[in-house]
N, C-alpha and C. Protein backbone atom coordinates (compact mmCIF):
# COMPACT_ATOMS: atom_id res chain seq x y z
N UNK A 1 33.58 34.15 28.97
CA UNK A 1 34.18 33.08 28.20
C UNK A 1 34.23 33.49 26.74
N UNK A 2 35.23 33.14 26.27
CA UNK A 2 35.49 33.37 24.37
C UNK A 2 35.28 32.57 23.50
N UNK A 3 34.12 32.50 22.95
CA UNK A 3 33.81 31.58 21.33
C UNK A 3 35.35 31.46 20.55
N UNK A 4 36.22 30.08 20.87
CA UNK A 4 36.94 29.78 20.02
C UNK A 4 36.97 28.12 18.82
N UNK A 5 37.82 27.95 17.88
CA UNK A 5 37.15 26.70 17.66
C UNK A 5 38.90 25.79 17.85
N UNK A 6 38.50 24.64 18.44
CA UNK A 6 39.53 23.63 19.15
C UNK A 6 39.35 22.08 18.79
N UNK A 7 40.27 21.41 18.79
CA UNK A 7 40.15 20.08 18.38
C UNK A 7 39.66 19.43 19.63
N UNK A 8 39.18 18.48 19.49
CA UNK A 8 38.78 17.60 20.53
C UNK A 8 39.08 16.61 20.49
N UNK A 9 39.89 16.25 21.41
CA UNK A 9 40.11 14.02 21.22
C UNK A 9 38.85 13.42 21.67
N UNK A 10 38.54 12.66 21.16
CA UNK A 10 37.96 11.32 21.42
C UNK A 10 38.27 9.65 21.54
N UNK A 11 38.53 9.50 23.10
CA UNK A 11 38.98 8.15 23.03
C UNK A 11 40.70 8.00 22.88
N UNK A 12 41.09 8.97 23.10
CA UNK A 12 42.78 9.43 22.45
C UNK A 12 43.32 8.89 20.98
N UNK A 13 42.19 8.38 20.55
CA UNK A 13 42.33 8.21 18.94
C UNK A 13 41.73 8.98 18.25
N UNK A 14 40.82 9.34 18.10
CA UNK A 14 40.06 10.61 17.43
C UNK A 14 39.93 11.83 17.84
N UNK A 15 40.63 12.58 16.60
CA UNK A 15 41.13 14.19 16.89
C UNK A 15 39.91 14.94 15.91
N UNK A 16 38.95 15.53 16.56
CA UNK A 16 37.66 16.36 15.84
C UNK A 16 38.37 17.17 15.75
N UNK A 17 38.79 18.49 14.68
CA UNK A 17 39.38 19.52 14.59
C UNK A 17 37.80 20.76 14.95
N UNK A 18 38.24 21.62 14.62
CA UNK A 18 37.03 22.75 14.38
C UNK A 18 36.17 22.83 15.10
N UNK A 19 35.91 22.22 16.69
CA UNK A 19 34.67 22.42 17.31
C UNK A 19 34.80 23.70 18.02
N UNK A 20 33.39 24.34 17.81
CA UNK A 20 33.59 25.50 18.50
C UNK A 20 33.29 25.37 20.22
N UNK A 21 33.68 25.76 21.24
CA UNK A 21 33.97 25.83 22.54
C UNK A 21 34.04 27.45 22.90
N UNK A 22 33.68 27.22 23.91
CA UNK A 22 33.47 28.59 25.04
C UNK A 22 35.06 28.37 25.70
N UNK A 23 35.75 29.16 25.73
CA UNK A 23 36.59 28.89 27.02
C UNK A 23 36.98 29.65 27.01
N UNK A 24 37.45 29.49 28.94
CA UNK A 24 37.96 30.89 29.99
C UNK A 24 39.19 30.65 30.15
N UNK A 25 39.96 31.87 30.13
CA UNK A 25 41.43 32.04 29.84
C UNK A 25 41.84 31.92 31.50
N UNK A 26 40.91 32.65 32.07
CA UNK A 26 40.99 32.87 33.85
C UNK A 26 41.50 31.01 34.57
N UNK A 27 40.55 30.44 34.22
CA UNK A 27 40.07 29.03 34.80
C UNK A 27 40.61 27.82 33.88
N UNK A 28 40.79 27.90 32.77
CA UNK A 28 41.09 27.05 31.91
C UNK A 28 40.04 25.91 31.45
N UNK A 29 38.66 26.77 32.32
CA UNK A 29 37.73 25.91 31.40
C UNK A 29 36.87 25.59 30.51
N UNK A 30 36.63 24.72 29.91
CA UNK A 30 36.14 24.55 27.90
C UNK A 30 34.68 23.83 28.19
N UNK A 31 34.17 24.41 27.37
CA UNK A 31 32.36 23.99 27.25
C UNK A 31 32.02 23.81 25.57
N UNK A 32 31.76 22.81 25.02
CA UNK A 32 31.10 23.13 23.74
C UNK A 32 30.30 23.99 23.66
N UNK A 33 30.21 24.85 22.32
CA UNK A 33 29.10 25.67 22.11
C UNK A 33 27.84 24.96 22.24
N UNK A 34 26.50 24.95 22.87
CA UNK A 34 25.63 24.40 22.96
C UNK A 34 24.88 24.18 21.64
N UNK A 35 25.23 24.78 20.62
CA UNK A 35 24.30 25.09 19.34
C UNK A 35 25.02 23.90 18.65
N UNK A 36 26.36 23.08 19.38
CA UNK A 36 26.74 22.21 18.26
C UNK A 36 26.87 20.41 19.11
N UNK A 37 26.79 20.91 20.39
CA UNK A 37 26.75 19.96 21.34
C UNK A 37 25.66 18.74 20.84
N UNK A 38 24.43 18.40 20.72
CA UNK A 38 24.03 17.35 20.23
C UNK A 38 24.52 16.37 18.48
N UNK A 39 25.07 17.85 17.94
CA UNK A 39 25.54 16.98 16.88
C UNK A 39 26.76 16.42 16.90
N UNK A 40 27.46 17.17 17.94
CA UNK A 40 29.02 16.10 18.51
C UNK A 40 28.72 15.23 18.59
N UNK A 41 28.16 15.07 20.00
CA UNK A 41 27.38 13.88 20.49
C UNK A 41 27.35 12.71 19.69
N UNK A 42 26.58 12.68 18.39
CA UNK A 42 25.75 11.97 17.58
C UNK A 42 27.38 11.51 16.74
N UNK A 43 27.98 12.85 16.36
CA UNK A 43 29.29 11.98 16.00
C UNK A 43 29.66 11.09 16.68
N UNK A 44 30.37 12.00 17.64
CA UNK A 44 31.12 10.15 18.56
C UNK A 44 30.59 9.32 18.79
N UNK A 45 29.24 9.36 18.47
CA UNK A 45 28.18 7.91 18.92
C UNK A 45 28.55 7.29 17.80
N UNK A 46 28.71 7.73 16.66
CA UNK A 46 28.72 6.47 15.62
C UNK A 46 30.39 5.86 15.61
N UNK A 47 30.81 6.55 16.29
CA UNK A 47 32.45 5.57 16.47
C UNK A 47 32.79 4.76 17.35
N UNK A 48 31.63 4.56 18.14
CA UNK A 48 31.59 3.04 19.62
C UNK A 48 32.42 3.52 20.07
N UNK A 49 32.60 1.99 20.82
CA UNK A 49 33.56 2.15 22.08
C UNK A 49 34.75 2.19 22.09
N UNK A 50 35.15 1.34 20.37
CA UNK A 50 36.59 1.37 20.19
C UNK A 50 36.99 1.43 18.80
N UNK A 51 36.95 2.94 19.20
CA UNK A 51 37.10 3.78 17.58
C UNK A 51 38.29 3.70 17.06
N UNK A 52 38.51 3.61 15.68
CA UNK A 52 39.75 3.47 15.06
C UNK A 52 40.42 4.69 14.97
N UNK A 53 42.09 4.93 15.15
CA UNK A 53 42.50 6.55 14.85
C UNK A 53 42.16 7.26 13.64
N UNK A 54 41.30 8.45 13.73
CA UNK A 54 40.94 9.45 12.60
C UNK A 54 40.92 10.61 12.86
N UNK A 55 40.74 11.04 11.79
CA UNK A 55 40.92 12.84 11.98
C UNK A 55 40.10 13.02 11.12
N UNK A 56 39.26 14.25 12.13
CA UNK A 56 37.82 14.55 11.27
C UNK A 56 37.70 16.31 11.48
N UNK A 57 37.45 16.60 10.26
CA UNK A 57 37.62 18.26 10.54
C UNK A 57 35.74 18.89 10.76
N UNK A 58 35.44 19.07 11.96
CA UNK A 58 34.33 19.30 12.08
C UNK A 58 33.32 20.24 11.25
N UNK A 59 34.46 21.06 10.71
CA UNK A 59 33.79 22.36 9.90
C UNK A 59 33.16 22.42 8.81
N UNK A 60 34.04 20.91 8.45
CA UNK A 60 33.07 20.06 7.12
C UNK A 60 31.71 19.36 7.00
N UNK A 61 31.31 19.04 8.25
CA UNK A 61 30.11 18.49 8.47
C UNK A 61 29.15 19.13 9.54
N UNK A 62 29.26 20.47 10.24
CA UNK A 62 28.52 21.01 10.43
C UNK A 62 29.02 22.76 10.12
N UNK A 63 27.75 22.88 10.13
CA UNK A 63 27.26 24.31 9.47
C UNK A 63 27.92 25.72 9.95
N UNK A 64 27.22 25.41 11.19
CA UNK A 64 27.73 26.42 12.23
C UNK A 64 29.46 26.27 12.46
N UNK A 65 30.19 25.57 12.71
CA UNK A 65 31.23 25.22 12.77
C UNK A 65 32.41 25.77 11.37
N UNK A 66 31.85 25.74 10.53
CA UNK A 66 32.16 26.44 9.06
C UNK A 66 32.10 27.52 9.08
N UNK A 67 31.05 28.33 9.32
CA UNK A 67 30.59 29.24 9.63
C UNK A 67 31.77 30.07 10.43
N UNK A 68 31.67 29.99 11.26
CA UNK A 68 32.93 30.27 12.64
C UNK A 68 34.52 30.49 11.81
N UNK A 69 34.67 29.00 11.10
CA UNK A 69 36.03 28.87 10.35
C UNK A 69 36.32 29.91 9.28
N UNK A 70 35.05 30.12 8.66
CA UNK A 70 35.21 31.31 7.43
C UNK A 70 35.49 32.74 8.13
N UNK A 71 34.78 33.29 9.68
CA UNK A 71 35.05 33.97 10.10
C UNK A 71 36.59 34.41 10.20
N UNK A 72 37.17 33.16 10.89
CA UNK A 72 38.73 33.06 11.16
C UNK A 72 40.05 33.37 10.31
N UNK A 73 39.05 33.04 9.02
CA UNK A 73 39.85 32.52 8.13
C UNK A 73 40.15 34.28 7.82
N UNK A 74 38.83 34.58 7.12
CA UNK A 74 39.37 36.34 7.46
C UNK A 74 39.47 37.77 8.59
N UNK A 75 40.12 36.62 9.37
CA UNK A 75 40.56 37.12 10.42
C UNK A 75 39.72 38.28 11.41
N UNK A 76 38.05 37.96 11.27
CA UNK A 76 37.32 38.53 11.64
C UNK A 76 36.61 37.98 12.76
N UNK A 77 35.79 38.73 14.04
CA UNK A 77 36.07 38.54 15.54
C UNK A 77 34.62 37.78 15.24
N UNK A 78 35.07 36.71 16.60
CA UNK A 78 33.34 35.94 17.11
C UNK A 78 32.55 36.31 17.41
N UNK A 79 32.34 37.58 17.15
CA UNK A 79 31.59 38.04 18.22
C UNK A 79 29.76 38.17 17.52
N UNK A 80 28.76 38.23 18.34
CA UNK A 80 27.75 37.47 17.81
C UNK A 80 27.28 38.79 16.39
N UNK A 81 27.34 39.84 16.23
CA UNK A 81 27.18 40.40 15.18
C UNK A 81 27.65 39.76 13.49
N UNK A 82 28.87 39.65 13.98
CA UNK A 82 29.50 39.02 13.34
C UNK A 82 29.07 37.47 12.51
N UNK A 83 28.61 36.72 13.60
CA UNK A 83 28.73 35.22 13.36
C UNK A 83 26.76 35.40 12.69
N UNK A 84 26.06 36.21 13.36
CA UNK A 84 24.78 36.61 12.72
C UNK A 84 24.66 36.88 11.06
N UNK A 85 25.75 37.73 11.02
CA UNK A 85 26.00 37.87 9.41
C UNK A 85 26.56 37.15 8.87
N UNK A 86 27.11 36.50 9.25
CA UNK A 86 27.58 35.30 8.49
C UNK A 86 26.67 34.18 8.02
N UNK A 87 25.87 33.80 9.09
CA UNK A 87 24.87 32.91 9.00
C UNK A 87 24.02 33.12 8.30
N UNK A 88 23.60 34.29 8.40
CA UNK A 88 22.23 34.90 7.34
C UNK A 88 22.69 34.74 5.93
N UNK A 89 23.77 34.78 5.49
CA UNK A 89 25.06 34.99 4.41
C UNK A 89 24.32 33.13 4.00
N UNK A 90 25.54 32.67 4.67
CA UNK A 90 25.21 30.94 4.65
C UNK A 90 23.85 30.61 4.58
N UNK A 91 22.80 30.90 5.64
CA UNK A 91 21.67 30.39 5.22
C UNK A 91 21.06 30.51 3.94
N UNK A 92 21.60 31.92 3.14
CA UNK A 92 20.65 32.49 2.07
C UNK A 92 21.22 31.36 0.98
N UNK A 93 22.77 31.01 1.02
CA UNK A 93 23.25 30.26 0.35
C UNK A 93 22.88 29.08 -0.24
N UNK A 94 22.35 28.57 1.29
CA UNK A 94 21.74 27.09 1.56
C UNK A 94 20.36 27.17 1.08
N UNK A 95 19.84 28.27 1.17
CA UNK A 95 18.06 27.87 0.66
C UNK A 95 18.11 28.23 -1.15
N UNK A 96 19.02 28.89 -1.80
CA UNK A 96 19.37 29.13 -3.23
C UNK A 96 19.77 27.88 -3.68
N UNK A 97 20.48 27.06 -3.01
CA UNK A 97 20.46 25.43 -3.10
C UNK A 97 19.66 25.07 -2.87
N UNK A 98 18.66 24.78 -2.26
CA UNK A 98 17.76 23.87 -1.90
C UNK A 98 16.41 24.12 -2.91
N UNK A 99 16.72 25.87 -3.82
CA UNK A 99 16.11 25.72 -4.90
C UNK A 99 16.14 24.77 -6.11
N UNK A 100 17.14 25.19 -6.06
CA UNK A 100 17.96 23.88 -7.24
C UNK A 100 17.79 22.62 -6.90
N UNK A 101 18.01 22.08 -6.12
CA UNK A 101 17.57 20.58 -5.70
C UNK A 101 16.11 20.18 -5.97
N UNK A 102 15.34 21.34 -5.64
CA UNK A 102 13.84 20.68 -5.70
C UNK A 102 13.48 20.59 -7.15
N UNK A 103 13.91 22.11 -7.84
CA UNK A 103 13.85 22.18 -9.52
C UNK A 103 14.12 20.87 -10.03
N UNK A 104 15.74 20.19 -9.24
CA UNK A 104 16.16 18.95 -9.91
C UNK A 104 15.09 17.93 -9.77
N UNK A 105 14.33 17.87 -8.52
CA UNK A 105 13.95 16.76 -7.91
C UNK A 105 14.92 16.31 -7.39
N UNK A 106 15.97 16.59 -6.87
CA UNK A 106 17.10 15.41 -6.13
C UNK A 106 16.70 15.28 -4.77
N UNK A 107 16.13 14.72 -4.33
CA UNK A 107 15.52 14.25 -2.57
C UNK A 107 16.25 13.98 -1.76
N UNK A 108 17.32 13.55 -2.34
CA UNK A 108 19.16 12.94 -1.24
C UNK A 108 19.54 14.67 -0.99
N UNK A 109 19.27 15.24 -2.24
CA UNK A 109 20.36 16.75 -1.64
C UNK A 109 19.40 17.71 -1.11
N UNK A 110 18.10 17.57 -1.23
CA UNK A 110 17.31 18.38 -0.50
C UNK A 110 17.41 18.22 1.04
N UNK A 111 17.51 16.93 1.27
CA UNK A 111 17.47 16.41 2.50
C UNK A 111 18.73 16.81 3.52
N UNK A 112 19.97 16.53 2.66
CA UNK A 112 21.24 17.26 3.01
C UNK A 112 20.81 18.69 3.68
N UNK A 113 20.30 19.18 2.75
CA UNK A 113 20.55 20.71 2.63
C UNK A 113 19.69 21.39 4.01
N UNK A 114 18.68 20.31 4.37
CA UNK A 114 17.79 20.64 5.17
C UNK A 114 17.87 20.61 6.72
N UNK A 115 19.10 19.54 6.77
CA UNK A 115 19.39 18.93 7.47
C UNK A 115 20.79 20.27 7.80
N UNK A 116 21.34 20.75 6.89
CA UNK A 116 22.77 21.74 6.90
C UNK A 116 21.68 23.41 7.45
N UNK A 117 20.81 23.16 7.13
CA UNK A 117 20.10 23.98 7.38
C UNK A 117 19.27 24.21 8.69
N UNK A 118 18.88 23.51 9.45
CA UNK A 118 18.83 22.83 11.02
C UNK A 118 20.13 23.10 11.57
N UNK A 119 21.17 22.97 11.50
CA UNK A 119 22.10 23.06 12.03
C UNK A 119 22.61 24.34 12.40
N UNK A 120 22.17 25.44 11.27
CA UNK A 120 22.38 26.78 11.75
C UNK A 120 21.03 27.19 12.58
N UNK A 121 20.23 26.71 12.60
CA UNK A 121 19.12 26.95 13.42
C UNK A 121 19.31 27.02 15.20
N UNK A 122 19.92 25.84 14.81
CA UNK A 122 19.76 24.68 16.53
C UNK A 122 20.61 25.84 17.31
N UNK A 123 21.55 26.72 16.93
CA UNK A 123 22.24 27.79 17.81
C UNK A 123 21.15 28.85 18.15
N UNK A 124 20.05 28.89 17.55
CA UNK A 124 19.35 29.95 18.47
C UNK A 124 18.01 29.53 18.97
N UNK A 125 17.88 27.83 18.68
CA UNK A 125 16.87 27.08 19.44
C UNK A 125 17.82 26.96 20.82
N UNK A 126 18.82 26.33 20.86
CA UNK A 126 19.45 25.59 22.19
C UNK A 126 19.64 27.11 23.12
């Protein structure tokens, strides 16, 4: 199966752009990446049962998902070497922020950051 990233409907009103998915060209079938699967989840949970039409670009609110997009963007392959260096890239990013936040004292953006920071994790916990 091939790490690509695909929109997802929800509810046929909500179009998630950027989720990354496994899928087989053979079979035609799609699996979320598991590393991003509970934080989908947690999205569409906060849009009930009868979500209003939106469009939400996933890459903006999780880590890993960005991650993937920056890959794409310069036209460079999924493949896990790849997405490793990237992350290490991003993480170093994210904790050089999270210097600054504490220097500030800002507790809202530490928390962010910590939380953006979990997120690149959860792909090699799950």
């Amino acid at each position: 199966m091939k790490l690509i990233l695909r929109t997802v409907i929800h509810a046929h009103k909500v179009s998630i752009a950027n989720v990354p998915v496994y899928s087989c060209e053979n079979c035609s079938r799609n699996e979320v990446f598991p590393g991003v699967k509970e934080d989908l989840g947690r999205l569409i949970g906060r849009f009930g049962s009868k979500p209003e039409p939106d469009r939400i670009r996933f890459d903006e609110v999780h880590e890993l998902a960005g991650v993937l997009r920056h890959l794409l963007e310069r036209k460079l392959p999924l493949q896990a070497s790849e997405v490793a260096r990237r992350t290490e890239e991003r993480t170093n990013e994210l904790l050089d922020l999270l210097l600054v936040a504490d220097s500030l004292g800002d507790e809202k953006w530490k928390a962010e950051l910590k939380c953006r920071l979990a997120q690149l994790s959860a792909q090699y916990i799950a």
